[in-house]
PDB file of N, CA and C in Angstrom:
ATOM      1  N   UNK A   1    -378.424-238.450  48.820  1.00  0.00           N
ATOM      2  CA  UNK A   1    -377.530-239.548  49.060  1.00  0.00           C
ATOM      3  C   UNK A   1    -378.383-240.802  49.232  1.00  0.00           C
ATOM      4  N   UNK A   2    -378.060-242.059  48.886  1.00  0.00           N
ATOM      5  CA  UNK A   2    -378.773-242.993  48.655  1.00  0.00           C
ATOM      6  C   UNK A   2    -378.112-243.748  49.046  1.00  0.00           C
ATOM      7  N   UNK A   3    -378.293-244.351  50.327  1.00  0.00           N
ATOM      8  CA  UNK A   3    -378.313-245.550  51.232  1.00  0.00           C
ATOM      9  C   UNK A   3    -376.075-245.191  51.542  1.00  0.00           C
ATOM     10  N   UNK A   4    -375.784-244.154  51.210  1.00  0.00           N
ATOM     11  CA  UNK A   4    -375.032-243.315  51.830  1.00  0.00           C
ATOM     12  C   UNK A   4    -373.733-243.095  50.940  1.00  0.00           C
ATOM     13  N   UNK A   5    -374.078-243.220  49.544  1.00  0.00           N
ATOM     14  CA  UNK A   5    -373.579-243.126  48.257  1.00  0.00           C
ATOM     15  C   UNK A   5    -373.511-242.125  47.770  1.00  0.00           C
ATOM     16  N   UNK A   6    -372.638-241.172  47.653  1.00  0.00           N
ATOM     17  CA  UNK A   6    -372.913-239.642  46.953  1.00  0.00           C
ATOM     18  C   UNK A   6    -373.066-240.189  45.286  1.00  0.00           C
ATOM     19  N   UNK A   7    -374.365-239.338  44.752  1.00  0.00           N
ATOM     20  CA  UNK A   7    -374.648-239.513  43.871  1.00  0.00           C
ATOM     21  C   UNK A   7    -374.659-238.172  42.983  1.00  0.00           C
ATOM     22  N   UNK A   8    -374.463-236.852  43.328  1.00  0.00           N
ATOM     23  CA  UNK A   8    -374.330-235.922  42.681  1.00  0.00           C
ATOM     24  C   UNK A   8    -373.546-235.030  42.842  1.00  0.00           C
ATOM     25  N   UNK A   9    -373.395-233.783  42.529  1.00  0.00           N
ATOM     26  CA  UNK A   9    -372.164-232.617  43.490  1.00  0.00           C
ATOM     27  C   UNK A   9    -371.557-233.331  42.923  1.00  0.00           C
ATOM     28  N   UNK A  10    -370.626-231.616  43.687  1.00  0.00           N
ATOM     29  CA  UNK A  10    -368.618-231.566  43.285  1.00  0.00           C
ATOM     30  C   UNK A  10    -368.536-232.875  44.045  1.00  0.00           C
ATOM     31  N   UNK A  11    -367.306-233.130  43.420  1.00  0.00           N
ATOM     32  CA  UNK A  11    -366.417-234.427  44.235  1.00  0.00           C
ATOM     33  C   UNK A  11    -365.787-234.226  45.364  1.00  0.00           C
ATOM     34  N   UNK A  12    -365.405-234.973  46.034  1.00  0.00           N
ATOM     35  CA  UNK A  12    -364.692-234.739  47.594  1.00  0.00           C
ATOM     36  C   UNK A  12    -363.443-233.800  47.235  1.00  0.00           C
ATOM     37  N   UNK A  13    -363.322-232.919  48.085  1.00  0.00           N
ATOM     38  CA  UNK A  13    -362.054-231.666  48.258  1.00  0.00           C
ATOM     39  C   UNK A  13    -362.419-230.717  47.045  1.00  0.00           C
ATOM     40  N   UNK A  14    -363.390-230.962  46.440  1.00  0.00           N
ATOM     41  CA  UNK A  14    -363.362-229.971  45.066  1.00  0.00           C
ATOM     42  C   UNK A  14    -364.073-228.460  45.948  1.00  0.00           C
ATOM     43  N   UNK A  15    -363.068-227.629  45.847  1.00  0.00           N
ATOM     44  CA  UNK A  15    -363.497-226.162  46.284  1.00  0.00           C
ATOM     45  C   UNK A  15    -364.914-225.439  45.695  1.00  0.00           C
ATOM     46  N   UNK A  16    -365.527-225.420  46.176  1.00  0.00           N
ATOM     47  CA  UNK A  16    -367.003-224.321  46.087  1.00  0.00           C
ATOM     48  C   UNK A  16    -366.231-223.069  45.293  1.00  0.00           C
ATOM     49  N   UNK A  17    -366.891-222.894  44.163  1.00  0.00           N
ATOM     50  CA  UNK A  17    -367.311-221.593  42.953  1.00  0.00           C
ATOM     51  C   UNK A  17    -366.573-219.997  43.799  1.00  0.00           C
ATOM     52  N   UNK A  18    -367.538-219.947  44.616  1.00  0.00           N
ATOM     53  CA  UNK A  18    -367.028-218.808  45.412  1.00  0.00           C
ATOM     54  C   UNK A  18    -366.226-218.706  46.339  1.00  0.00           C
ATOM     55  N   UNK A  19    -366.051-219.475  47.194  1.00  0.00           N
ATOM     56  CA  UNK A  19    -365.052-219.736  48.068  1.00  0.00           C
ATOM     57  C   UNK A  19    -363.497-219.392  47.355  1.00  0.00           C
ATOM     58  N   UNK A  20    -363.562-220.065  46.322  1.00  0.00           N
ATOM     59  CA  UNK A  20    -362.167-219.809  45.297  1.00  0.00           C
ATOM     60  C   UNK A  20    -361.892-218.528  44.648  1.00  0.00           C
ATOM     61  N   UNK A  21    -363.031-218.126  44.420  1.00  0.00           N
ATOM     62  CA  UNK A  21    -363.288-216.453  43.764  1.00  0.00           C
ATOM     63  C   UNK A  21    -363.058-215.809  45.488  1.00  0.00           C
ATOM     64  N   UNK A  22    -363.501-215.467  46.251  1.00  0.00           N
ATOM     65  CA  UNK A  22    -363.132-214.901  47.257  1.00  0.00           C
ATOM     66  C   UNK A  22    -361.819-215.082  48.055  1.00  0.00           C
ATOM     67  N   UNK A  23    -361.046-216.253  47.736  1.00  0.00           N
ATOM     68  CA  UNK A  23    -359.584-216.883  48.355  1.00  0.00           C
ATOM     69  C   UNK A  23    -358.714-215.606  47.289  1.00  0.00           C
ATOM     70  N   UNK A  24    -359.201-216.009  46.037  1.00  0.00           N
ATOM     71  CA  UNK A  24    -358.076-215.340  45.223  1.00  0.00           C
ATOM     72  C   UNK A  24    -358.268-214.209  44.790  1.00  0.00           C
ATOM     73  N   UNK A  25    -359.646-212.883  45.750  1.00  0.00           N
ATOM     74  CA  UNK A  25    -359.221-211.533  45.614  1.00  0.00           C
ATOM     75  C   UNK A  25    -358.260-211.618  46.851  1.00  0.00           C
ATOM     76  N   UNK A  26    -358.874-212.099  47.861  1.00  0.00           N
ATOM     77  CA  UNK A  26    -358.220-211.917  49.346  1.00  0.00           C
ATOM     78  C   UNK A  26    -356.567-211.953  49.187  1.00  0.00           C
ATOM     79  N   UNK A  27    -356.489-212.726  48.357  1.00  0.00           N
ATOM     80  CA  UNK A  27    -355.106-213.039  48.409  1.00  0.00           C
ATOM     81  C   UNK A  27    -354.177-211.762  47.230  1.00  0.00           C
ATOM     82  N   UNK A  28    -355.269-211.611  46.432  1.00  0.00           N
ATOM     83  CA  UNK A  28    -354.342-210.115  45.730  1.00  0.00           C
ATOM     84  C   UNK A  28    -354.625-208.809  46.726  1.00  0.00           C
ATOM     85  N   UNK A  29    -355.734-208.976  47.511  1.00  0.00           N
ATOM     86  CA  UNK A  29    -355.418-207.383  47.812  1.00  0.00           C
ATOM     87  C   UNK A  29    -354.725-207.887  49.434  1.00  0.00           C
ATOM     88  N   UNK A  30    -354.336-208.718  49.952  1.00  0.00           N
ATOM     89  CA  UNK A  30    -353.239-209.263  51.074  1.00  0.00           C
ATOM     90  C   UNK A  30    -351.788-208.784  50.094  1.00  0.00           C
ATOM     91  N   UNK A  31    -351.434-208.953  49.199  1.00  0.00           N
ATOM     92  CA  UNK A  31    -350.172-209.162  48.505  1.00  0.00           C
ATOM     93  C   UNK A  31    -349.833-207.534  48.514  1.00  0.00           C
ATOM     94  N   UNK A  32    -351.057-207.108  47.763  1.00  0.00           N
ATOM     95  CA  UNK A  32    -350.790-205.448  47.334  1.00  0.00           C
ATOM     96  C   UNK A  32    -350.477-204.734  48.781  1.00  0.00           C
ATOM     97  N   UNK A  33    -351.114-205.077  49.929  1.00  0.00           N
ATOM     98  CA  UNK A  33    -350.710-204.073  50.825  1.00  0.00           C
ATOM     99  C   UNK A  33    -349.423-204.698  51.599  1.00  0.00           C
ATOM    100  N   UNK A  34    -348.930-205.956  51.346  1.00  0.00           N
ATOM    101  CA  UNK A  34    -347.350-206.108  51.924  1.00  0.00           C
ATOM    102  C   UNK A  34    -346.163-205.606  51.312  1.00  0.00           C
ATOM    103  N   UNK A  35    -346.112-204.877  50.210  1.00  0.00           N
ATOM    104  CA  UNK A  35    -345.610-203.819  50.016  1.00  0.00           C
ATOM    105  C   UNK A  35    -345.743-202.693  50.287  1.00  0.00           C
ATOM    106  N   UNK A  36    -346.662-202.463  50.913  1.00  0.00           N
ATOM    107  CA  UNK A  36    -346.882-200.824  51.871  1.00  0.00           C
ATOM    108  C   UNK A  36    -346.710-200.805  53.251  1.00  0.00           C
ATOM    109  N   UNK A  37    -346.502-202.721  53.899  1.00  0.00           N
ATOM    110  CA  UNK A  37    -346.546-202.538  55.145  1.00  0.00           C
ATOM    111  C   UNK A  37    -345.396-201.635  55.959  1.00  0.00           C
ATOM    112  N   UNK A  38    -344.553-201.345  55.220  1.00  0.00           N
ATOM    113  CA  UNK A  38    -343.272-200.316  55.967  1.00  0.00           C
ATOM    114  C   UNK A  38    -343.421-199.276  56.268  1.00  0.00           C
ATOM    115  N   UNK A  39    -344.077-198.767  55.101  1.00  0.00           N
ATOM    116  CA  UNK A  39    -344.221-196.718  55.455  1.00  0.00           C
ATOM    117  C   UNK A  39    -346.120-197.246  56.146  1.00  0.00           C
ATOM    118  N   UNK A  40    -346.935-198.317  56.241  1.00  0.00           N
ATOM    119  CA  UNK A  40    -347.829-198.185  56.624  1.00  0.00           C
ATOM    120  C   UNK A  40    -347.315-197.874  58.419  1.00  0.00           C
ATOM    121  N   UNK A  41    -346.331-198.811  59.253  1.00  0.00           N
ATOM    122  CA  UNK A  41    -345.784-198.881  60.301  1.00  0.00           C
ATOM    123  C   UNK A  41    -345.197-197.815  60.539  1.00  0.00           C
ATOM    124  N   UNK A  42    -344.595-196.900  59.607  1.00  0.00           N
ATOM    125  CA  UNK A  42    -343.400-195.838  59.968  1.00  0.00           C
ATOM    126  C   UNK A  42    -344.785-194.830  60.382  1.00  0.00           C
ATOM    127  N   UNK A  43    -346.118-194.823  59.854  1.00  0.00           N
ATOM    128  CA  UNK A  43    -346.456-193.931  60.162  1.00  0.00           C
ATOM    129  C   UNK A  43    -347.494-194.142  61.444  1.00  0.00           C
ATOM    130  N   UNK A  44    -347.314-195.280  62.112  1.00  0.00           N
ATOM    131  CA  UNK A  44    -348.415-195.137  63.081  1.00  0.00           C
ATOM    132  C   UNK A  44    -347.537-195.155  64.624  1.00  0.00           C
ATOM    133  N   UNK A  45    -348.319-195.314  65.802  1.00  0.00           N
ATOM    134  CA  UNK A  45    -347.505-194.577  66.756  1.00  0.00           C
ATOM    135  C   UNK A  45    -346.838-195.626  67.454  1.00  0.00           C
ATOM    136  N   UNK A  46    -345.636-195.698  68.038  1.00  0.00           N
ATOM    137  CA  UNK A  46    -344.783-196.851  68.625  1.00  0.00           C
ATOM    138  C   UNK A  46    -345.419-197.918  69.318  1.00  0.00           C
ATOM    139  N   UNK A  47    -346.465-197.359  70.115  1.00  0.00           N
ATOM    140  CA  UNK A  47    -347.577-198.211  70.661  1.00  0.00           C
ATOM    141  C   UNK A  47    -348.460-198.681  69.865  1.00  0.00           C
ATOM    142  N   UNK A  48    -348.962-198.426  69.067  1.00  0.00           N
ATOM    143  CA  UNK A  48    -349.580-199.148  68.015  1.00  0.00           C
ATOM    144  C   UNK A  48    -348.690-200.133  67.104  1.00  0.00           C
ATOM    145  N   UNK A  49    -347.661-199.570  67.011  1.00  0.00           N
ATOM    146  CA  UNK A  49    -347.048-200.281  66.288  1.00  0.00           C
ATOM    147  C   UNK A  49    -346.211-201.695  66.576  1.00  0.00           C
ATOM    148  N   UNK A  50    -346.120-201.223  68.071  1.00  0.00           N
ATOM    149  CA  UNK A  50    -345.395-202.789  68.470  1.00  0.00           C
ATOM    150  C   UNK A  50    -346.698-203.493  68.910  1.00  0.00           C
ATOM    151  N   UNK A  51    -348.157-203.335  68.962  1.00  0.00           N
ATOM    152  CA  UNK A  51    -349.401-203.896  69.149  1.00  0.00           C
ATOM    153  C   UNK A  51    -349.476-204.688  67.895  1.00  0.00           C
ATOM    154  N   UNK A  52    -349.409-204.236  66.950  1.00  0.00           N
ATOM    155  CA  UNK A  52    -349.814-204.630  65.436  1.00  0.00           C
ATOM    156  C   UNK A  52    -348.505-205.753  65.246  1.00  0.00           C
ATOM    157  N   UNK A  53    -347.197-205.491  65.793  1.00  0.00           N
ATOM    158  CA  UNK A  53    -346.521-206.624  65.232  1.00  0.00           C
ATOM    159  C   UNK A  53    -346.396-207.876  65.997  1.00  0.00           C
ATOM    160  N   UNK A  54    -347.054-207.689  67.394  1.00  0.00           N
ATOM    161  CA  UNK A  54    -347.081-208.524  68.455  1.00  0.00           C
ATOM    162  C   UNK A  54    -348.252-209.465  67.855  1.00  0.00           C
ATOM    163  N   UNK A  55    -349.475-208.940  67.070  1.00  0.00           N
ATOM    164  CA  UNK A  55    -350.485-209.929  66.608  1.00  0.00           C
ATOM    165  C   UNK A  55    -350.164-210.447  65.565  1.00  0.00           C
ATOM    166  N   UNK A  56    -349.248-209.986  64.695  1.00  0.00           N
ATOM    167  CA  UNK A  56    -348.484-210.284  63.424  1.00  0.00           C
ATOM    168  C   UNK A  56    -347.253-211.671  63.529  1.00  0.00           C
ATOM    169  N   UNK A  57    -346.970-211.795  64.513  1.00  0.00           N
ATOM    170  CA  UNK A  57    -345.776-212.419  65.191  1.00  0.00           C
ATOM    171  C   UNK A  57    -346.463-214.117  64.954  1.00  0.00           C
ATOM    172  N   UNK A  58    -347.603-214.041  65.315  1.00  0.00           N
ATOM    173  CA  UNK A  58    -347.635-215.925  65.239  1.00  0.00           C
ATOM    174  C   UNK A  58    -347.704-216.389  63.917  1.00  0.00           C
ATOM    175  N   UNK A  59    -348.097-215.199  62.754  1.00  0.00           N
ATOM    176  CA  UNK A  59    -348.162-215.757  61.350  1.00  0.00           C
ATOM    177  C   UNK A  59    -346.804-215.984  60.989  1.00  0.00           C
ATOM    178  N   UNK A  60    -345.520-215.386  61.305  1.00  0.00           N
ATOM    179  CA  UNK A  60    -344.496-215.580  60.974  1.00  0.00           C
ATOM    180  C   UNK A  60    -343.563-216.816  61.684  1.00  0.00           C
ATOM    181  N   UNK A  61    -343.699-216.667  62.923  1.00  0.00           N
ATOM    182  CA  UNK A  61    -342.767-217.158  63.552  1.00  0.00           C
ATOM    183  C   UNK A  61    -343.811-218.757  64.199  1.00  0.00           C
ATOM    184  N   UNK A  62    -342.811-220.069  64.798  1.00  0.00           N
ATOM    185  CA  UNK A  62    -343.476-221.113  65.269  1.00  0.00           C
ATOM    186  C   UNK A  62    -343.654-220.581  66.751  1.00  0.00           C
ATOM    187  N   UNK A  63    -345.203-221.470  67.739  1.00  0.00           N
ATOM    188  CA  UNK A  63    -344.788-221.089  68.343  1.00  0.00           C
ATOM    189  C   UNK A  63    -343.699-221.883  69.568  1.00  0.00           C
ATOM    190  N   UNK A  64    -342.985-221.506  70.754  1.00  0.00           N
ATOM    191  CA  UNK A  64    -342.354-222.487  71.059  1.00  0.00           C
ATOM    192  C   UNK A  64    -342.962-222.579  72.487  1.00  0.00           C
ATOM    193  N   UNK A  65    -343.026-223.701  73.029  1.00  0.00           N
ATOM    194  CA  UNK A  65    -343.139-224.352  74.052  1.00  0.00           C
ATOM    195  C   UNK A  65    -342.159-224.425  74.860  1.00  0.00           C
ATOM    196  N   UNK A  66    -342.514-224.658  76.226  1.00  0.00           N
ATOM    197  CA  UNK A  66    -341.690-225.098  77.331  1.00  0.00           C
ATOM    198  C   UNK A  66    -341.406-226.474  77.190  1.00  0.00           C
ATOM    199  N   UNK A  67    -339.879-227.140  78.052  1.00  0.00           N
ATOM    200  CA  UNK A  67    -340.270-228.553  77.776  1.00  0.00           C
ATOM    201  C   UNK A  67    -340.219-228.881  79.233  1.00  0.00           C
ATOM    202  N   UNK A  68    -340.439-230.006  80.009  1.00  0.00           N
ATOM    203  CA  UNK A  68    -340.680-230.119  81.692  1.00  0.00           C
ATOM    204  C   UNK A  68    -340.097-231.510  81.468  1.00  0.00           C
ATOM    205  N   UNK A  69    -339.328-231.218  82.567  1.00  0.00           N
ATOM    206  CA  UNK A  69    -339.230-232.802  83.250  1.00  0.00           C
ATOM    207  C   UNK A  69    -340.111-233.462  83.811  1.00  0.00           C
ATOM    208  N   UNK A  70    -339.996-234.990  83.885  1.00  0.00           N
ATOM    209  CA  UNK A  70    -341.499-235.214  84.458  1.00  0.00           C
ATOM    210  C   UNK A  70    -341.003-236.830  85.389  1.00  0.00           C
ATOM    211  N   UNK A  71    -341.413-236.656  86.866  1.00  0.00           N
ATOM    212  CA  UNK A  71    -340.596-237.874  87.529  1.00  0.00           C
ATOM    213  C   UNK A  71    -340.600-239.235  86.642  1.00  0.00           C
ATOM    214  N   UNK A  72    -339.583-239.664  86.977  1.00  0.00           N
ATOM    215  CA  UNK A  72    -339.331-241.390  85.820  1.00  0.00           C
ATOM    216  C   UNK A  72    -339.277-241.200  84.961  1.00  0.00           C
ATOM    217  N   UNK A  73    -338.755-239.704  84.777  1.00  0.00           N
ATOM    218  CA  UNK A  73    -337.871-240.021  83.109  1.00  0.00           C
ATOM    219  C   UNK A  73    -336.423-240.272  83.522  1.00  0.00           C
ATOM    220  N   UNK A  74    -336.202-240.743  82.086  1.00  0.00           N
ATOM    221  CA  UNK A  74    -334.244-241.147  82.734  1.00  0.00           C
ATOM    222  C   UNK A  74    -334.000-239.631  82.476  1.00  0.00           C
ATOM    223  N   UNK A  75    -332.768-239.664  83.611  1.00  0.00           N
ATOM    224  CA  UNK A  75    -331.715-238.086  83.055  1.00  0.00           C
ATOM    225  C   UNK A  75    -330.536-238.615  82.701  1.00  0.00           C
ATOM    226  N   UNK A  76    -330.576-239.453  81.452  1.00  0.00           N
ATOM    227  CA  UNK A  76    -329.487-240.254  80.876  1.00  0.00           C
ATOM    228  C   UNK A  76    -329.517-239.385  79.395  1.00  0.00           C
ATOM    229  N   UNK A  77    -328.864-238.774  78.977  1.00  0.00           N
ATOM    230  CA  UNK A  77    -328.526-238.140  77.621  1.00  0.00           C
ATOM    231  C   UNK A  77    -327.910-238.355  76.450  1.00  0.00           C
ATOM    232  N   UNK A  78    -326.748-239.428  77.021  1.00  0.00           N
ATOM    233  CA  UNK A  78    -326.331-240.634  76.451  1.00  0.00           C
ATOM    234  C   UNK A  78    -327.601-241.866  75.364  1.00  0.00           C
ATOM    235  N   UNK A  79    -327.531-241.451  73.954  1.00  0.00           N
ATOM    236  CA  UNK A  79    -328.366-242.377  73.185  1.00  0.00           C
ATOM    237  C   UNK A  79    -327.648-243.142  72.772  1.00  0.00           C
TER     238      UNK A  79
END
């Protein structure tokens, strides 16, 4: 870099060679086993199984927050 000029290399956001080759096995052999995830679950033990969907749970779902009152807010609801 020269006086703070990129002068060679990929361009900004351009994905690295392998990084992209490794995104897109990951992502076929992720695909291939979410069609097995049913009989993969039917066969493991209730405790395992509600373990595995409890870590599974934040990829699917948002998560939600509490909300708090906080002194000097209005409790006017009326907008």
């Amino acid at each position: 870099m020269a006086n703070g000029i990129k002068t060679s290399g990929r361009t900004i956001g351009t994905l690295n060679k392998t990084t992209k080759e490794i995104r897109t096995v990951l992502k076929d052999v992720i695909n291939k086993e979410l069609t097995n995830i049913a009989t993969l679950l039917a066969k493991l033990e209730p405790k395992e199984r509600v373990e595995l969907i409890i870590k599974l749970i934040p990829y699917v779902l948002s998560k939600v927050e509490s909300v708090n009152y906080s002194l000097g807010e209005p409790m006017d609801w009326d907008l």
